[in-house]
PDBML (XML) file of the C-alpha atoms, coordinates in Angstrom:
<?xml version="1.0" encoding="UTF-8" ?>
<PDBx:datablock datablockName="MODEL"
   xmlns:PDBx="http://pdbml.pdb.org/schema/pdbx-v50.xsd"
   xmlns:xsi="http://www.w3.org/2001/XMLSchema-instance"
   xsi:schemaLocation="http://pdbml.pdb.org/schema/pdbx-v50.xsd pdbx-v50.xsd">
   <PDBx:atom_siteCategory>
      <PDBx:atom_site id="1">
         <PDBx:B_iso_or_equiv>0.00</PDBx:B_iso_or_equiv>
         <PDBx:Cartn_x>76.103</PDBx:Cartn_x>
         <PDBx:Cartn_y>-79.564</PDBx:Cartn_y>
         <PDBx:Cartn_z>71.911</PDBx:Cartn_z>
         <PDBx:auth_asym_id>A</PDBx:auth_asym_id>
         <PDBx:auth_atom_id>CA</PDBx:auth_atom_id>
         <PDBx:auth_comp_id>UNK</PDBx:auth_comp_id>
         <PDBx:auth_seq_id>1</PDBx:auth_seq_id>
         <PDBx:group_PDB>ATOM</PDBx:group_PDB>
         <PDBx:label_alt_id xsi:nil="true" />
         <PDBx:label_asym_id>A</PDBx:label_asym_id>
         <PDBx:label_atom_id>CA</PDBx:label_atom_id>
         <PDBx:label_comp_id>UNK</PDBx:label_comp_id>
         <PDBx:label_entity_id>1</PDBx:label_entity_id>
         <PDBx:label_seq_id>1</PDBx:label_seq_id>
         <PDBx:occupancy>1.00</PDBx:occupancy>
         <PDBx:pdbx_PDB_model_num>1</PDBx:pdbx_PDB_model_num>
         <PDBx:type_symbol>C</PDBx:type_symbol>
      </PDBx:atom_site>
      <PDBx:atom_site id="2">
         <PDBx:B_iso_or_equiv>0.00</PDBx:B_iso_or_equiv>
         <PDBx:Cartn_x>78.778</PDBx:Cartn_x>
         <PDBx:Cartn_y>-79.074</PDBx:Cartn_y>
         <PDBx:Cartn_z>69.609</PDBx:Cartn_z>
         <PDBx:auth_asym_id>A</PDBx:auth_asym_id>
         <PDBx:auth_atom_id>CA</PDBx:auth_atom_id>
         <PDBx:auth_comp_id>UNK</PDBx:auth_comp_id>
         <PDBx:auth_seq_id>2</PDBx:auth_seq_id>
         <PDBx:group_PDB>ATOM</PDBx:group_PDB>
         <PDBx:label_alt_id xsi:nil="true" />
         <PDBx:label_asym_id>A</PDBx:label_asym_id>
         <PDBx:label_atom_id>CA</PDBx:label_atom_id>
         <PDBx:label_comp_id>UNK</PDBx:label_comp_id>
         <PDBx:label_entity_id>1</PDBx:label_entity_id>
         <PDBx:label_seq_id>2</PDBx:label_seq_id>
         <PDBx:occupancy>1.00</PDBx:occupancy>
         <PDBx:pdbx_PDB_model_num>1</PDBx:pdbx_PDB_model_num>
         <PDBx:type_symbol>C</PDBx:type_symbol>
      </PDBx:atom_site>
      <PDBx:atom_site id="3">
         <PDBx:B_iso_or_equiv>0.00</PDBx:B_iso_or_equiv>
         <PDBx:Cartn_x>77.116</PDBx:Cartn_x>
         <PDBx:Cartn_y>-81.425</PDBx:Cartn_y>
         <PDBx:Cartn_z>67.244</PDBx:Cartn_z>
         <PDBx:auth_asym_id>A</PDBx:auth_asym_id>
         <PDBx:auth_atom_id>CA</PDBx:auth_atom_id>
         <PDBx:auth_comp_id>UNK</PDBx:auth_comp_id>
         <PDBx:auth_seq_id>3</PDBx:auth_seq_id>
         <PDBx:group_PDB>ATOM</PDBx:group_PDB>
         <PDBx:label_alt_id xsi:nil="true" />
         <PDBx:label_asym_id>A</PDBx:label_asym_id>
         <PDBx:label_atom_id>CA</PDBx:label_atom_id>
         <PDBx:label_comp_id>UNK</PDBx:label_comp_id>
         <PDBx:label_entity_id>1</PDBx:label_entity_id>
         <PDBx:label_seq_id>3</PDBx:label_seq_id>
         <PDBx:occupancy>1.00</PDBx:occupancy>
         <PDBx:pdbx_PDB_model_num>1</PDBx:pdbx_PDB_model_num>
         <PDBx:type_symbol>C</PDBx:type_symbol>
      </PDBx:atom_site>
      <PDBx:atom_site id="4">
         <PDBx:B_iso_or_equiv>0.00</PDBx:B_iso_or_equiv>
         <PDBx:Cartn_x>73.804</PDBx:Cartn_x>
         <PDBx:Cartn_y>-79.239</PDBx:Cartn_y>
         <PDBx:Cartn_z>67.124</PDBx:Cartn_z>
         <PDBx:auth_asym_id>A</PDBx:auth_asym_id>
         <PDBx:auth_atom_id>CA</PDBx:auth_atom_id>
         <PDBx:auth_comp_id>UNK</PDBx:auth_comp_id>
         <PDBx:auth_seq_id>4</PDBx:auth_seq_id>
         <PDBx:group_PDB>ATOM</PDBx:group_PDB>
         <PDBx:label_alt_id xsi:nil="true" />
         <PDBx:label_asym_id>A</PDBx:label_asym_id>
         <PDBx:label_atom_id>CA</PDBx:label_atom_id>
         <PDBx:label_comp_id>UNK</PDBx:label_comp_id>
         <PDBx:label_entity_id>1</PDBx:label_entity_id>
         <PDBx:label_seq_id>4</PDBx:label_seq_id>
         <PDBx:occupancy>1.00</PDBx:occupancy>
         <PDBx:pdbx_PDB_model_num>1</PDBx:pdbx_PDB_model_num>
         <PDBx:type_symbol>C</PDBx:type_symbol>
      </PDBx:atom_site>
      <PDBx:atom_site id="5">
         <PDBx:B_iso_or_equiv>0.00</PDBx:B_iso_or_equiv>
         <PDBx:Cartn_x>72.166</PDBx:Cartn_x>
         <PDBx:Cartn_y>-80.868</PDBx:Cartn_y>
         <PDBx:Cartn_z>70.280</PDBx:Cartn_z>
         <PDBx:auth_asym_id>A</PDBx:auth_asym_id>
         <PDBx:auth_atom_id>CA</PDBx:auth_atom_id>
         <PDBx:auth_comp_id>UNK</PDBx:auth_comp_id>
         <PDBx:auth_seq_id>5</PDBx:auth_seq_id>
         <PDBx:group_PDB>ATOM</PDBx:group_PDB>
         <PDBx:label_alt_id xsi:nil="true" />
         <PDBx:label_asym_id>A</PDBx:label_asym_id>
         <PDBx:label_atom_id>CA</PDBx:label_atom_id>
         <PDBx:label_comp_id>UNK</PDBx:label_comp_id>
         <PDBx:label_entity_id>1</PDBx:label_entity_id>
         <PDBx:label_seq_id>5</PDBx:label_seq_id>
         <PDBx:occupancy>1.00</PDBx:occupancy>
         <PDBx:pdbx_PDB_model_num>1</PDBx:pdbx_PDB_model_num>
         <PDBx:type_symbol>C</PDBx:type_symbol>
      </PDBx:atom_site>
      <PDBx:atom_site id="6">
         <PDBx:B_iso_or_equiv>0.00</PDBx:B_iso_or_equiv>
         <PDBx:Cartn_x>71.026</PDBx:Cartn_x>
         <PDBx:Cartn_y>-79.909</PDBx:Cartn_y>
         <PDBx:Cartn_z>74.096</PDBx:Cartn_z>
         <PDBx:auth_asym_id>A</PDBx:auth_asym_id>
         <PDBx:auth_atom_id>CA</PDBx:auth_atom_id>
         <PDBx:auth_comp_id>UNK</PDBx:auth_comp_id>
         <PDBx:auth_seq_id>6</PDBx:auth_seq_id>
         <PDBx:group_PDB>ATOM</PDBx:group_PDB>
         <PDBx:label_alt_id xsi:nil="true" />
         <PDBx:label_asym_id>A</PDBx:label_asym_id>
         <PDBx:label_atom_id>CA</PDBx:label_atom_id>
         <PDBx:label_comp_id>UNK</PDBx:label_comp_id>
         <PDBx:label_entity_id>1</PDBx:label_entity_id>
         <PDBx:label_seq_id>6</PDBx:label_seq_id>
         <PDBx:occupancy>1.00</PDBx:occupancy>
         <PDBx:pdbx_PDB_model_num>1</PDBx:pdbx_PDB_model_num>
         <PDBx:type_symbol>C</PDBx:type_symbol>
      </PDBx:atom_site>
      <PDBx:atom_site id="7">
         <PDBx:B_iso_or_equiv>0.00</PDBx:B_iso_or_equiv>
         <PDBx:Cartn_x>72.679</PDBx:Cartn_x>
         <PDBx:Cartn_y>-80.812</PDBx:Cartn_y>
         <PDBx:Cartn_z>77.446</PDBx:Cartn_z>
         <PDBx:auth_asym_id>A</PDBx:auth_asym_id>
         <PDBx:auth_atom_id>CA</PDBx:auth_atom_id>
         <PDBx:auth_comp_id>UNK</PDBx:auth_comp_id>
         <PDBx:auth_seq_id>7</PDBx:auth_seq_id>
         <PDBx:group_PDB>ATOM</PDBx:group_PDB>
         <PDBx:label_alt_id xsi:nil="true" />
         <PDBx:label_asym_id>A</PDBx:label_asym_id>
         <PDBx:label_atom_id>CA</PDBx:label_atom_id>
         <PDBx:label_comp_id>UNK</PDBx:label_comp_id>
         <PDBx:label_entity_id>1</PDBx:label_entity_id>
         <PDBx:label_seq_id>7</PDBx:label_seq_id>
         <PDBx:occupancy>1.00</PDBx:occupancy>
         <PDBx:pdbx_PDB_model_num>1</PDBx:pdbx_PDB_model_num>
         <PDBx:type_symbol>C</PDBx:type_symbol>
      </PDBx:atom_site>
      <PDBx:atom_site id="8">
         <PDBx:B_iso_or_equiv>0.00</PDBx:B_iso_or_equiv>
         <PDBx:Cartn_x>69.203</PDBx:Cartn_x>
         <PDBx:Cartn_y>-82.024</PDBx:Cartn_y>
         <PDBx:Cartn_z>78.564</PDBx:Cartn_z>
         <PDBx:auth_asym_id>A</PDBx:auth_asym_id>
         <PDBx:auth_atom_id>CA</PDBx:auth_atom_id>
         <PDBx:auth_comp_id>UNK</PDBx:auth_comp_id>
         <PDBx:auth_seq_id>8</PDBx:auth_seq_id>
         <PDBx:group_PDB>ATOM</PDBx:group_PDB>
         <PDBx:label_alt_id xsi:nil="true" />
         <PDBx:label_asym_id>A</PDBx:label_asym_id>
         <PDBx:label_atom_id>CA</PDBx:label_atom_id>
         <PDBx:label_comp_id>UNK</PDBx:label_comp_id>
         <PDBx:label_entity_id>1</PDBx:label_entity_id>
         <PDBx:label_seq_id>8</PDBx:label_seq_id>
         <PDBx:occupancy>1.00</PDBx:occupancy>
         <PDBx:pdbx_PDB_model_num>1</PDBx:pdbx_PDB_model_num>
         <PDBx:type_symbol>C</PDBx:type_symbol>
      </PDBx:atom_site>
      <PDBx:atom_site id="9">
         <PDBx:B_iso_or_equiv>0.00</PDBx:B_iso_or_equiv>
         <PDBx:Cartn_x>66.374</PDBx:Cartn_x>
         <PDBx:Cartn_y>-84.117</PDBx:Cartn_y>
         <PDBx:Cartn_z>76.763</PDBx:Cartn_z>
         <PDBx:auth_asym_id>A</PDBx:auth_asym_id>
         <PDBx:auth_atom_id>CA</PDBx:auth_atom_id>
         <PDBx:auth_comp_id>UNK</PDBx:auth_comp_id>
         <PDBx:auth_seq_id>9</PDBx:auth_seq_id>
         <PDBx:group_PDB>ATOM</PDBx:group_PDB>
         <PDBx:label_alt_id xsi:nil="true" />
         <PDBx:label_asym_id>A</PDBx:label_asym_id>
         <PDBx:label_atom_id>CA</PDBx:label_atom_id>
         <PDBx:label_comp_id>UNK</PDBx:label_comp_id>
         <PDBx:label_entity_id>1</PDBx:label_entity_id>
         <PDBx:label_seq_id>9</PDBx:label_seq_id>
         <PDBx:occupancy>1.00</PDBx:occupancy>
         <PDBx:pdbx_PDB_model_num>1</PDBx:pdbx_PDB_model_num>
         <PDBx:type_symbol>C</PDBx:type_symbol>
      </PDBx:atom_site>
      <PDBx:atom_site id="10">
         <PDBx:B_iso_or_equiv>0.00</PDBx:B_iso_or_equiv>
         <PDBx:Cartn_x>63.918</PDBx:Cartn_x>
         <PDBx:Cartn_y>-84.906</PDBx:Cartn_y>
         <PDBx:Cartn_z>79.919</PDBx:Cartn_z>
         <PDBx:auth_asym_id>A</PDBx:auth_asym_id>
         <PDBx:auth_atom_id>CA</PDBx:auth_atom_id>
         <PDBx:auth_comp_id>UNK</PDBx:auth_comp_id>
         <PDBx:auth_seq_id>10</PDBx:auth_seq_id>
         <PDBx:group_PDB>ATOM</PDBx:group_PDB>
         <PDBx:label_alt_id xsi:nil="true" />
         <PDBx:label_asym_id>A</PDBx:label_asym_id>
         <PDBx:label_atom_id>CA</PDBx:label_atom_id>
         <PDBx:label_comp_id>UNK</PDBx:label_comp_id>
         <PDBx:label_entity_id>1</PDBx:label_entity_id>
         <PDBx:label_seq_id>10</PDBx:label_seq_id>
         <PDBx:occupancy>1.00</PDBx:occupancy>
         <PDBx:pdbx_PDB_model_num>1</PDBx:pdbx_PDB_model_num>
         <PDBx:type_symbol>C</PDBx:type_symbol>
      </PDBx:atom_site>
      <PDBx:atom_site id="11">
         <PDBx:B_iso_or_equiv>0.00</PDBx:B_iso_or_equiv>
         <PDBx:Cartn_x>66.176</PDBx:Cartn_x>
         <PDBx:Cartn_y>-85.801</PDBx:Cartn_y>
         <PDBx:Cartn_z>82.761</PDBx:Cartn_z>
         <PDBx:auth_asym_id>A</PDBx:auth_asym_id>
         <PDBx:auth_atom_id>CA</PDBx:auth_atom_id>
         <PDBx:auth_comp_id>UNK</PDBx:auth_comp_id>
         <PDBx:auth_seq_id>11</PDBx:auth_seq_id>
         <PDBx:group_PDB>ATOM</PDBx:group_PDB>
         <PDBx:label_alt_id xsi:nil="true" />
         <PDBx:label_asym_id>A</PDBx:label_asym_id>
         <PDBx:label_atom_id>CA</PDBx:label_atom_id>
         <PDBx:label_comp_id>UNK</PDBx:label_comp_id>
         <PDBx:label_entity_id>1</PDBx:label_entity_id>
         <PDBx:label_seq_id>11</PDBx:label_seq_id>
         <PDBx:occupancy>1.00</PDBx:occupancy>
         <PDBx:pdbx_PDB_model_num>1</PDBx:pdbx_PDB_model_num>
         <PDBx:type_symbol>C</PDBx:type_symbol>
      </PDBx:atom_site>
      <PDBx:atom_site id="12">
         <PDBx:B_iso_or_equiv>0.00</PDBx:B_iso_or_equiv>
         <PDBx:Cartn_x>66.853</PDBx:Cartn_x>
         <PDBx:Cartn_y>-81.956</PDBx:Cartn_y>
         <PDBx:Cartn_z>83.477</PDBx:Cartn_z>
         <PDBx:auth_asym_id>A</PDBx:auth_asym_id>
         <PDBx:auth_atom_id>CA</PDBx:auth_atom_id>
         <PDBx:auth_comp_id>UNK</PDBx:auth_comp_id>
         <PDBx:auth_seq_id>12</PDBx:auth_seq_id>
         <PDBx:group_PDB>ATOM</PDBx:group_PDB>
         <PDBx:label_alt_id xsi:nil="true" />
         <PDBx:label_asym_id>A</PDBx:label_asym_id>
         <PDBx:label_atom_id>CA</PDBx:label_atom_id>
         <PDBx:label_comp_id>UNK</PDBx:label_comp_id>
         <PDBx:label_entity_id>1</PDBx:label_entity_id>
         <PDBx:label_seq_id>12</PDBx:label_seq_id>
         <PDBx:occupancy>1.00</PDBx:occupancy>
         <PDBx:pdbx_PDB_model_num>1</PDBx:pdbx_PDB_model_num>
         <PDBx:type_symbol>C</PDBx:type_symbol>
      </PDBx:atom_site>
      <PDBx:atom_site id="13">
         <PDBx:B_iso_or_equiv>0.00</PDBx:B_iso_or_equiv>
         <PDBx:Cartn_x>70.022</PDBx:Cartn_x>
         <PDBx:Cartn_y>-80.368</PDBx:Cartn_y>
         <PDBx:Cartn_z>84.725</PDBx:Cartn_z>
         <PDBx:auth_asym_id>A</PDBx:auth_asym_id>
         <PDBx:auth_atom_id>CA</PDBx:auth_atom_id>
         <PDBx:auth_comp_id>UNK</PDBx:auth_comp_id>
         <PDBx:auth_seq_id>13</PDBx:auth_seq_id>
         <PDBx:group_PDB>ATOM</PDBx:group_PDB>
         <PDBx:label_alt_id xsi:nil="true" />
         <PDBx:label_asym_id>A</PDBx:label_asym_id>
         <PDBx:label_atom_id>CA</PDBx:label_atom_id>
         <PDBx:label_comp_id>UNK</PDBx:label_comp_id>
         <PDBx:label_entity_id>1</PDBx:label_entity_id>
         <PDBx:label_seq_id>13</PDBx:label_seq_id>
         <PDBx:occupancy>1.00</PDBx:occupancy>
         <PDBx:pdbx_PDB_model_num>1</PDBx:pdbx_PDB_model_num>
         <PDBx:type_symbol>C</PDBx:type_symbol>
      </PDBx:atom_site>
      <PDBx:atom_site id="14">
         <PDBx:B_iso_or_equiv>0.00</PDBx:B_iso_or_equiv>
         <PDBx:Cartn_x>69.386</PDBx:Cartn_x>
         <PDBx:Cartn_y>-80.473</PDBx:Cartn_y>
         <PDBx:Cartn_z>88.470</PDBx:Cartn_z>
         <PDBx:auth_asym_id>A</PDBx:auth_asym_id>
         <PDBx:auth_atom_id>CA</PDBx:auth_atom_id>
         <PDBx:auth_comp_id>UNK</PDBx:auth_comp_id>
         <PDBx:auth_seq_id>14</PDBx:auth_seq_id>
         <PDBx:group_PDB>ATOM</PDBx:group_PDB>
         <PDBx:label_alt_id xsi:nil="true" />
         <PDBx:label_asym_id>A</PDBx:label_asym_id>
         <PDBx:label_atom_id>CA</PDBx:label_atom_id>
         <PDBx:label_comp_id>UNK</PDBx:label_comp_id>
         <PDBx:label_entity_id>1</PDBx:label_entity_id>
         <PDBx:label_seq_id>14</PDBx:label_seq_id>
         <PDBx:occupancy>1.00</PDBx:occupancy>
         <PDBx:pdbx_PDB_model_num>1</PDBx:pdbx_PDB_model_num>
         <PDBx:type_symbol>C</PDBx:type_symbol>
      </PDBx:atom_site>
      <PDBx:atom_site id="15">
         <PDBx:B_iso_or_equiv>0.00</PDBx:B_iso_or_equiv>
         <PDBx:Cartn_x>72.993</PDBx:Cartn_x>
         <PDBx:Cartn_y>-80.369</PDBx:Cartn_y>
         <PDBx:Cartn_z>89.962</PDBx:Cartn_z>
         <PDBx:auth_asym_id>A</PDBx:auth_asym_id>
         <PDBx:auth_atom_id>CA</PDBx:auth_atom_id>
         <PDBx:auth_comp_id>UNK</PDBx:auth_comp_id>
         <PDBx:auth_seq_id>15</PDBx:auth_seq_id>
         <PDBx:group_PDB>ATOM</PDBx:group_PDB>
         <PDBx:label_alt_id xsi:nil="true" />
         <PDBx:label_asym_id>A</PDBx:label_asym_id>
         <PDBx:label_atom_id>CA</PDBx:label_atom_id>
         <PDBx:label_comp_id>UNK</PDBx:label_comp_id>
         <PDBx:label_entity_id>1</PDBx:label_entity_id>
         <PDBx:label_seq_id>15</PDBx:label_seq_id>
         <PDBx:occupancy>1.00</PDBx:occupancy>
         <PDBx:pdbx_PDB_model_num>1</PDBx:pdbx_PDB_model_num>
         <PDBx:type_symbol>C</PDBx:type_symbol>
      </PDBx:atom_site>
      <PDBx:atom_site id="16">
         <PDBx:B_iso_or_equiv>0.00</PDBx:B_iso_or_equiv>
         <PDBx:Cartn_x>74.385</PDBx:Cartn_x>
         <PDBx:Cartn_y>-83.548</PDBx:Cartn_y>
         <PDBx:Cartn_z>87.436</PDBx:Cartn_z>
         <PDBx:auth_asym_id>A</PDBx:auth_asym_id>
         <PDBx:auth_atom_id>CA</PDBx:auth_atom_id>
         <PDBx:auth_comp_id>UNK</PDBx:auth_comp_id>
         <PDBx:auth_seq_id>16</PDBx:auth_seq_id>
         <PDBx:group_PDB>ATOM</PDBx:group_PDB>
         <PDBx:label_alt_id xsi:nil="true" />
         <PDBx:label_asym_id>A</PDBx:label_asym_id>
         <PDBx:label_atom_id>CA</PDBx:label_atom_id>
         <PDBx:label_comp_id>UNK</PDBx:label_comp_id>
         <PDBx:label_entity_id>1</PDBx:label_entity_id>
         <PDBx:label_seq_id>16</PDBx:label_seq_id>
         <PDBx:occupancy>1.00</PDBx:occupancy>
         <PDBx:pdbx_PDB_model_num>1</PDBx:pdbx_PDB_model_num>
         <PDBx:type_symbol>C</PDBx:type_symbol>
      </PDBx:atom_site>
      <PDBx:atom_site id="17">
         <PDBx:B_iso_or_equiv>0.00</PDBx:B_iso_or_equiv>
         <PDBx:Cartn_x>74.762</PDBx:Cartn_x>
         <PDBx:Cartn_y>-80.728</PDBx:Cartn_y>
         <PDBx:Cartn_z>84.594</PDBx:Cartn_z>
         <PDBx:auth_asym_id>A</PDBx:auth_asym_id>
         <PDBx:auth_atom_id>CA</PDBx:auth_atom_id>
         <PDBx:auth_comp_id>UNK</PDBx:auth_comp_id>
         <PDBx:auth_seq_id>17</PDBx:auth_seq_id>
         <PDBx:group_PDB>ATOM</PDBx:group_PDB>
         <PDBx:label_alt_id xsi:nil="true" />
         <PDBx:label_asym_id>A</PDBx:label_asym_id>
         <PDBx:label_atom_id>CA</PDBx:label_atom_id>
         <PDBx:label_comp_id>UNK</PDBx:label_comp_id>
         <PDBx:label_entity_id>1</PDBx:label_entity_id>
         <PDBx:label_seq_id>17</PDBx:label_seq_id>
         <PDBx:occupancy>1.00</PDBx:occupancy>
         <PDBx:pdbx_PDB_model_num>1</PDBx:pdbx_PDB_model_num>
         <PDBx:type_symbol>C</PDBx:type_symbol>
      </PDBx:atom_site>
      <PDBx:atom_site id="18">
         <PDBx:B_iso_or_equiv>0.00</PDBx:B_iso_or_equiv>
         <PDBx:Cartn_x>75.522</PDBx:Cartn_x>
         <PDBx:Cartn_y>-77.172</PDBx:Cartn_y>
         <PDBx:Cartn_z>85.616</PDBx:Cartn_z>
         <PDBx:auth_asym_id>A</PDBx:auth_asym_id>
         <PDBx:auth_atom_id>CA</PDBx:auth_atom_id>
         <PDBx:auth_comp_id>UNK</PDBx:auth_comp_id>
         <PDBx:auth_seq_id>18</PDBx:auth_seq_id>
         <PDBx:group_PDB>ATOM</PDBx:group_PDB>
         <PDBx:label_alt_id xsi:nil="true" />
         <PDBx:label_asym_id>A</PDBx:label_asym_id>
         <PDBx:label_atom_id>CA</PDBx:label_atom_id>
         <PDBx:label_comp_id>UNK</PDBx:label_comp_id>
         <PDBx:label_entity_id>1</PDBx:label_entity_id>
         <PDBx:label_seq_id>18</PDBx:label_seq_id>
         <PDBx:occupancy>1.00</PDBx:occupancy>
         <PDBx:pdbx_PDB_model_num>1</PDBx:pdbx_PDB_model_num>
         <PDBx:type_symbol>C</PDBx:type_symbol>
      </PDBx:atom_site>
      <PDBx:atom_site id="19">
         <PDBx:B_iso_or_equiv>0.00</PDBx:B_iso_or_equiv>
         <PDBx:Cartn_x>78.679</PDBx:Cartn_x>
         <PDBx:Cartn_y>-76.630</PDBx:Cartn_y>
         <PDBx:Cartn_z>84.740</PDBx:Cartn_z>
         <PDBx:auth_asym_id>A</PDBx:auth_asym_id>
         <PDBx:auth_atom_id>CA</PDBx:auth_atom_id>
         <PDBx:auth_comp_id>UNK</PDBx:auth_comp_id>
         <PDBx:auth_seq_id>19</PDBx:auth_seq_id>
         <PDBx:group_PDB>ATOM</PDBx:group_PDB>
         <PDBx:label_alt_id xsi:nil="true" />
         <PDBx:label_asym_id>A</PDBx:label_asym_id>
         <PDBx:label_atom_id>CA</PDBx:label_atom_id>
         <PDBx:label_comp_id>UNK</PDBx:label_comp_id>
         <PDBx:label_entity_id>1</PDBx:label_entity_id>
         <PDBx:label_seq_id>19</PDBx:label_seq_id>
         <PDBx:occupancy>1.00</PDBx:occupancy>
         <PDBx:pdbx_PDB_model_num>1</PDBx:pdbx_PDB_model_num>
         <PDBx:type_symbol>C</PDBx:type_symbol>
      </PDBx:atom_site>
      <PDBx:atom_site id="20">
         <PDBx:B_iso_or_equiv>0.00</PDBx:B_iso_or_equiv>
         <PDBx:Cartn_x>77.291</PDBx:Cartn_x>
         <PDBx:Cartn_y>-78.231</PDBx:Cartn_y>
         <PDBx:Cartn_z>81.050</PDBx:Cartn_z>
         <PDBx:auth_asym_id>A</PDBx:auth_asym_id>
         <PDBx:auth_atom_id>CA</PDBx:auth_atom_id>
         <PDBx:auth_comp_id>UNK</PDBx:auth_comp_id>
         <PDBx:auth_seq_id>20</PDBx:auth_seq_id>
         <PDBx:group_PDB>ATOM</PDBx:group_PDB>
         <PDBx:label_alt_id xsi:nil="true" />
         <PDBx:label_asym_id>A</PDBx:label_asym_id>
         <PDBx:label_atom_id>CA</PDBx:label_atom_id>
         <PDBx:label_comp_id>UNK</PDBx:label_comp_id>
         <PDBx:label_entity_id>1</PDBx:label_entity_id>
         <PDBx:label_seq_id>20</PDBx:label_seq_id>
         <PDBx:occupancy>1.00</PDBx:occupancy>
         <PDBx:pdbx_PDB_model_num>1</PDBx:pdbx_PDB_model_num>
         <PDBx:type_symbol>C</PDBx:type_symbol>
      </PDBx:atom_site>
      <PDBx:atom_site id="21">
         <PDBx:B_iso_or_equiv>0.00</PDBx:B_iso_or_equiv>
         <PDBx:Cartn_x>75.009</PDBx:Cartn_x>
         <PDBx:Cartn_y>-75.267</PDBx:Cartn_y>
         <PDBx:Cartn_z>81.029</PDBx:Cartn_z>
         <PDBx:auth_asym_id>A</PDBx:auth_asym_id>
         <PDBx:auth_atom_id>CA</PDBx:auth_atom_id>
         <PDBx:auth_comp_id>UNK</PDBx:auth_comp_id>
         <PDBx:auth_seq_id>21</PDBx:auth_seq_id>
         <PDBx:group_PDB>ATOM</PDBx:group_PDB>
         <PDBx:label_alt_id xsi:nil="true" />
         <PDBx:label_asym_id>A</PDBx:label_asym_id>
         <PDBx:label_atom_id>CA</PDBx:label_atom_id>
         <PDBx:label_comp_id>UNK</PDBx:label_comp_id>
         <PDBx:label_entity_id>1</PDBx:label_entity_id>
         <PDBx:label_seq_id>21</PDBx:label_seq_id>
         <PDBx:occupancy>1.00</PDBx:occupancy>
         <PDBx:pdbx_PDB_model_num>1</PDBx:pdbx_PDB_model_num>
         <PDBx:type_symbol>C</PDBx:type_symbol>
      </PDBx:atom_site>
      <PDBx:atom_site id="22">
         <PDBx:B_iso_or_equiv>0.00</PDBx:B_iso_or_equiv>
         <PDBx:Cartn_x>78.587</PDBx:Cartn_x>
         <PDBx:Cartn_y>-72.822</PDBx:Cartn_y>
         <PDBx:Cartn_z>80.693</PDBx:Cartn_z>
         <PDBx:auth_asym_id>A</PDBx:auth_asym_id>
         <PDBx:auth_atom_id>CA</PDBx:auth_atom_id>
         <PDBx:auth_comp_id>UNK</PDBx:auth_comp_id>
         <PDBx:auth_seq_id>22</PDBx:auth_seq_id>
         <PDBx:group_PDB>ATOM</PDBx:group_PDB>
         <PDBx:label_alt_id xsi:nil="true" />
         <PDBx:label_asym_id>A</PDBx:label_asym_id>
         <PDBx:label_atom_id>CA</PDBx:label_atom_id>
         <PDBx:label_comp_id>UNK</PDBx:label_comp_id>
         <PDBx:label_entity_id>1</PDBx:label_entity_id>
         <PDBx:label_seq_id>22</PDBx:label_seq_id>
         <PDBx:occupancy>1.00</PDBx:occupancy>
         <PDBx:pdbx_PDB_model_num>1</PDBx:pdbx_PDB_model_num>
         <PDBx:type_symbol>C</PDBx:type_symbol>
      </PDBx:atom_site>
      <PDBx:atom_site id="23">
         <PDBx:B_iso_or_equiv>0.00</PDBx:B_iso_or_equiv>
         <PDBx:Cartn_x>79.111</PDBx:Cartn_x>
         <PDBx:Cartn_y>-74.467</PDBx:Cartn_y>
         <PDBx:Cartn_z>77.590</PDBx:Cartn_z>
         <PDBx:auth_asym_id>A</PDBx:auth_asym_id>
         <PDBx:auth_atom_id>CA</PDBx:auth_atom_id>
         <PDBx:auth_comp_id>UNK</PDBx:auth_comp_id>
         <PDBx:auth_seq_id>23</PDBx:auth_seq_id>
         <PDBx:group_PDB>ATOM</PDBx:group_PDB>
         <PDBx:label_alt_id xsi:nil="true" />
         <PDBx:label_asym_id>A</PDBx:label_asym_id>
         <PDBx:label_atom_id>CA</PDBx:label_atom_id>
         <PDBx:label_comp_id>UNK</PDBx:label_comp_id>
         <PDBx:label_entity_id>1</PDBx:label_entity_id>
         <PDBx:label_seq_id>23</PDBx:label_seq_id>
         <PDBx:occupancy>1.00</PDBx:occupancy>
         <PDBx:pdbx_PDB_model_num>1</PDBx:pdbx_PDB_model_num>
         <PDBx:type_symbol>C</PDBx:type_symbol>
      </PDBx:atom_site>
      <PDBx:atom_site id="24">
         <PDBx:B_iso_or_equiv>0.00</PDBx:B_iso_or_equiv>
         <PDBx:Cartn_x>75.790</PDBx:Cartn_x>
         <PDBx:Cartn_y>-74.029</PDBx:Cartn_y>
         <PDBx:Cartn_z>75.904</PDBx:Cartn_z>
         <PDBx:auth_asym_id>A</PDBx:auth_asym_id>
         <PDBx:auth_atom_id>CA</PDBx:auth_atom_id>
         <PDBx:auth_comp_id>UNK</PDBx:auth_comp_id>
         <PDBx:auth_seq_id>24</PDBx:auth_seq_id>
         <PDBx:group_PDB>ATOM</PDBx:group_PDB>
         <PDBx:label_alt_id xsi:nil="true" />
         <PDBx:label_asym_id>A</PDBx:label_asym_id>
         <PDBx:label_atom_id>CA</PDBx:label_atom_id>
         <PDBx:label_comp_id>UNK</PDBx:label_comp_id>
         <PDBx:label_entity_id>1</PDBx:label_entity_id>
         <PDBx:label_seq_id>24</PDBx:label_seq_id>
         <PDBx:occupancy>1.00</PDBx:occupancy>
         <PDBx:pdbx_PDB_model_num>1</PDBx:pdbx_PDB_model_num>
         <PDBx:type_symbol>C</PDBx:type_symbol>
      </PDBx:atom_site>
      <PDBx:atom_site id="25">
         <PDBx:B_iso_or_equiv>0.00</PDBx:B_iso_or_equiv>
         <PDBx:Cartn_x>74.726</PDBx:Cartn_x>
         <PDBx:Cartn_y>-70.961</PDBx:Cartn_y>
         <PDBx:Cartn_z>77.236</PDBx:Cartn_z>
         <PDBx:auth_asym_id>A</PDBx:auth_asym_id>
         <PDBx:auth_atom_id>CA</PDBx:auth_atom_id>
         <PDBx:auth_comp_id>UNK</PDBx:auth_comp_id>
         <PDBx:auth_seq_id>25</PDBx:auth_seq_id>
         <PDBx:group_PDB>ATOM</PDBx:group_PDB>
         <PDBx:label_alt_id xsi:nil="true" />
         <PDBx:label_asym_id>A</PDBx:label_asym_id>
         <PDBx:label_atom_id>CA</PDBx:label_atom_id>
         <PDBx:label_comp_id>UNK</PDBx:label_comp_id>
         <PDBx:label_entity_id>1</PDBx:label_entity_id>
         <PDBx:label_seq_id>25</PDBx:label_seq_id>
         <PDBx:occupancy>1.00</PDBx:occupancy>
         <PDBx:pdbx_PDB_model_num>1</PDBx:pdbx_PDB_model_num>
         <PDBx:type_symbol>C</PDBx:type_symbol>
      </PDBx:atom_site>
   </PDBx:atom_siteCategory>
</PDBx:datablock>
């Protein structure tokens, strides 16, 4: 994220990457 990108390409967030979704959102 902090290098312009997304916590998720195609694999989705599901559980693996909520609290990733704090930082970008």
């Amino acid at each position: 994220v902090a290098m312009g990108g997304t916590v998720t390409g195609e694999h989705g967030v599901g559980v693996e990457k909520l609290n990733s979704m704090c930082v970008q959102f």
